[in-house]
C-alpha atoms as a PDB file:
ATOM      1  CA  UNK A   1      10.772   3.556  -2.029  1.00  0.00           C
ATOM      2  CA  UNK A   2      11.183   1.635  -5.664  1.00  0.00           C
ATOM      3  CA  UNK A   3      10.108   0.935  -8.422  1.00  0.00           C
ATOM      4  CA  UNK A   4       8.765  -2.679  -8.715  1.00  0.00           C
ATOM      5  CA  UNK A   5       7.105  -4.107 -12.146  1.00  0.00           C
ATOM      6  CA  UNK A   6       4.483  -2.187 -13.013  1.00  0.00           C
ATOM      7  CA  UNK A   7       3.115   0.495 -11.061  1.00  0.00           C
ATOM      8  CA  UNK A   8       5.854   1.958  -8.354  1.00  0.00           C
ATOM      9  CA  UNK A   9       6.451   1.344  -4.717  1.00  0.00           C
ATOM     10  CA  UNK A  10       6.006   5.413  -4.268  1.00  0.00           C
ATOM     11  CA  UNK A  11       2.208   5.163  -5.769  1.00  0.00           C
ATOM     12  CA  UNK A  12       0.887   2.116  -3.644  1.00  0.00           C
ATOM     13  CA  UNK A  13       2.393   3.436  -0.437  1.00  0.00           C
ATOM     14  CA  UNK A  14       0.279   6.814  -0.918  1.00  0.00           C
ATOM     15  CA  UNK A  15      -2.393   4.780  -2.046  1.00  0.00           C
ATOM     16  CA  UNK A  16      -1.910   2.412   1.415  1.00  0.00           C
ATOM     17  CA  UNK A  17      -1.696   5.876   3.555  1.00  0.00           C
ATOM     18  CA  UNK A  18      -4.255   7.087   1.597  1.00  0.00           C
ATOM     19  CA  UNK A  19      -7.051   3.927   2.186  1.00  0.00           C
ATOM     20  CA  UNK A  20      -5.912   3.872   5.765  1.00  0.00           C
ATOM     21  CA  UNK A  21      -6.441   7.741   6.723  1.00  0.00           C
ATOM     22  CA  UNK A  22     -10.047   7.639   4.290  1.00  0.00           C
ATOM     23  CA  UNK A  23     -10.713   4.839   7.235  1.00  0.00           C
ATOM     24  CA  UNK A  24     -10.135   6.515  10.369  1.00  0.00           C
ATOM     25  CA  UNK A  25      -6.434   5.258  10.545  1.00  0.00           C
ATOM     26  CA  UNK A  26      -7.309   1.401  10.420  1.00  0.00           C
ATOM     27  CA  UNK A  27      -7.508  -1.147   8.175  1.00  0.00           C
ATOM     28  CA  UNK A  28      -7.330  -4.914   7.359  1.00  0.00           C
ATOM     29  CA  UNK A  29      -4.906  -6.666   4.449  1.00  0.00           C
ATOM     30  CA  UNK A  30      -7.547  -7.437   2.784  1.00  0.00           C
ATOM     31  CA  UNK A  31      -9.389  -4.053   2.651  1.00  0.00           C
ATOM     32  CA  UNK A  32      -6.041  -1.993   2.021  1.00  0.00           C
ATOM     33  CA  UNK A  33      -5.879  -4.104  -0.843  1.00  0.00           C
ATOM     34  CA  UNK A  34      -9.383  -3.853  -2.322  1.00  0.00           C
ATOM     35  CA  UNK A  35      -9.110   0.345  -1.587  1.00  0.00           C
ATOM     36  CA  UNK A  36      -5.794   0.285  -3.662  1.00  0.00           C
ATOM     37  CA  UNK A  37      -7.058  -1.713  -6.779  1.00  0.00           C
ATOM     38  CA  UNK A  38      -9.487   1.562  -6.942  1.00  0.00           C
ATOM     39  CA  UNK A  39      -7.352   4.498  -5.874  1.00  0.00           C
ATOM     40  CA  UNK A  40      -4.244   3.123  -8.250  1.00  0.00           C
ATOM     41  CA  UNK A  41      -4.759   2.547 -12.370  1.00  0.00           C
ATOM     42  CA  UNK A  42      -3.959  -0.823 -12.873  1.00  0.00           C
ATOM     43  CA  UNK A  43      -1.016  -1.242 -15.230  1.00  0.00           C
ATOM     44  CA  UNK A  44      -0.303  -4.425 -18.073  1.00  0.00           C
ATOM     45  CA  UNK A  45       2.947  -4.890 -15.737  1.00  0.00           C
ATOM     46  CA  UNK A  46       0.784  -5.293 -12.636  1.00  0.00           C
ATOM     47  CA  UNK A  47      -1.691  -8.059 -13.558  1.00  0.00           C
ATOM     48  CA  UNK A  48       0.140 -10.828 -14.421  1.00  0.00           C
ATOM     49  CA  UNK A  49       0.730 -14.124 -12.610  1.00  0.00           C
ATOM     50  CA  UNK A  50       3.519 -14.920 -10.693  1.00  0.00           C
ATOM     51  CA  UNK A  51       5.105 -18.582 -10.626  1.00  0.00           C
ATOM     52  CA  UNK A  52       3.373 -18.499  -7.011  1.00  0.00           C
ATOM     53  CA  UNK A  53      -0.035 -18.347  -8.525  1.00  0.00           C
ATOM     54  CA  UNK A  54      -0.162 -14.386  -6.855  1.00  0.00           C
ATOM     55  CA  UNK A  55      -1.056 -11.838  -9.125  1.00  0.00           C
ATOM     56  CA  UNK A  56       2.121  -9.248  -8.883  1.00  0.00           C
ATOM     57  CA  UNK A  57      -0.211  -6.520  -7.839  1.00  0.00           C
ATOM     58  CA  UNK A  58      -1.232  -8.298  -4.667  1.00  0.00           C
ATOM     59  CA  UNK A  59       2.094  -9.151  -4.524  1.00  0.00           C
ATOM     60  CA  UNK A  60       3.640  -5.626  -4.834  1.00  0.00           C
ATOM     61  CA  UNK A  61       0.940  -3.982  -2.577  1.00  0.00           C
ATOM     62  CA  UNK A  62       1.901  -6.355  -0.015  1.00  0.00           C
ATOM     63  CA  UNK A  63       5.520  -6.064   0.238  1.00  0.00           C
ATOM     64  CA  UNK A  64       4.874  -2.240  -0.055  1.00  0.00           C
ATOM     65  CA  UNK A  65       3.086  -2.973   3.212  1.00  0.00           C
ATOM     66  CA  UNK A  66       6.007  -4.581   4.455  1.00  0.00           C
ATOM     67  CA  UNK A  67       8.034  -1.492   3.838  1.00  0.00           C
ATOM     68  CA  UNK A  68       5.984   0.832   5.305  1.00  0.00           C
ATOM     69  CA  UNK A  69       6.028  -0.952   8.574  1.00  0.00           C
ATOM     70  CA  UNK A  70       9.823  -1.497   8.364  1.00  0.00           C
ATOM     71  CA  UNK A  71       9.837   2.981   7.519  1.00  0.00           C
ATOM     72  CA  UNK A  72       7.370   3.060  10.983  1.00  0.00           C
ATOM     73  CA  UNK A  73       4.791   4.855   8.165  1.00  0.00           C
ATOM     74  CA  UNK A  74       2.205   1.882   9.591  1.00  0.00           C
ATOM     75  CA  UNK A  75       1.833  -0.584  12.623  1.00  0.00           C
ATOM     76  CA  UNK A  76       0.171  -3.905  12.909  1.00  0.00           C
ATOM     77  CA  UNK A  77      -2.598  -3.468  15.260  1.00  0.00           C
ATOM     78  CA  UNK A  78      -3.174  -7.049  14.864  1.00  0.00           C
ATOM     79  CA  UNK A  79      -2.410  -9.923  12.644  1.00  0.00           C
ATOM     80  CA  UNK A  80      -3.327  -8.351   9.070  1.00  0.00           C
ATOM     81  CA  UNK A  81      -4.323  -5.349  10.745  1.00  0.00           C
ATOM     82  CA  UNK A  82      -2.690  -2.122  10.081  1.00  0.00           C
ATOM     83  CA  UNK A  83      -2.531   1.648  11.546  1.00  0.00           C
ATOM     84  CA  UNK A  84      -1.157   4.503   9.969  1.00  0.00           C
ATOM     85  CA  UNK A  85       1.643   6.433  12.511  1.00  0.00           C
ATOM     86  CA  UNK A  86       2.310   9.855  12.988  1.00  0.00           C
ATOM     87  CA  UNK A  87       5.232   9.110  10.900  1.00  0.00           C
ATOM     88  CA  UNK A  88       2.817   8.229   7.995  1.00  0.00           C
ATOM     89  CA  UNK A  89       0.703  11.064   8.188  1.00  0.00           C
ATOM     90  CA  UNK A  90       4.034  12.780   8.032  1.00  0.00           C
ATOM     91  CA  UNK A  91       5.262  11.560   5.301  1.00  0.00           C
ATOM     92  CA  UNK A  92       1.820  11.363   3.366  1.00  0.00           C
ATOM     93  CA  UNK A  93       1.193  15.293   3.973  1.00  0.00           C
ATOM     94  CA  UNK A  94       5.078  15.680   2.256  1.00  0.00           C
ATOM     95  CA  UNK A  95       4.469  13.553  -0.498  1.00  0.00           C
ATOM     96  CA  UNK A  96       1.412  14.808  -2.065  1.00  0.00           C
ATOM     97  CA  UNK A  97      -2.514  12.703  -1.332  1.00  0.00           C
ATOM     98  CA  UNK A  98      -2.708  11.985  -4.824  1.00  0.00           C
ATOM     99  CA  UNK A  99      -1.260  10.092  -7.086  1.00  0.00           C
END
């Protein structure tokens, strides 16, 4: 993992692992994203806009996302749906549950 902007690519994927074992295992995009605005102090670097009209927060969570799935740390379950693996709890347990 990287650092992005702001906050780093290490924090929100805890903070993703973290909302989706709180949640039984499952989540939806939307939901990771609302549990990680609270888990994760928000940073100047984080909040502003992007040329796409995204804020780079949403932004950064969501290709954090992306990365976890590409690390098999999470699974779609459905479209915007998301499961932590065995491989996330793995590497979640290593890493610390905090930030």
């Amino acid at each position: 993992m990287s650092k992005l902007h702001g906050t780093s690519q290490d924090v929100y994927a805890r903070a993703i692992l973290q909302a989706l074992l709180a949640a039984g295992g499952v989540l939806d995009s939307p939901d990771i994203h609302e549990k990680v605005w609270v888990i994760v102090p928000v940073k100047k670097d984080d909040t502003g806009v992007l040329s796409t009209g995204h804020i780079r927060r949403e932004t950064d969570i969501a290709w954090t996302i992306t990365s976890l799935k590409h690390q098999g740390y999470v699974v779609h379950v459905k479209r915007g749906t998301w499961r932590i693996t065995d491989a996330g709890h793995k590497y979640l347990s290593q890493t610390g549950r905090t930030q």
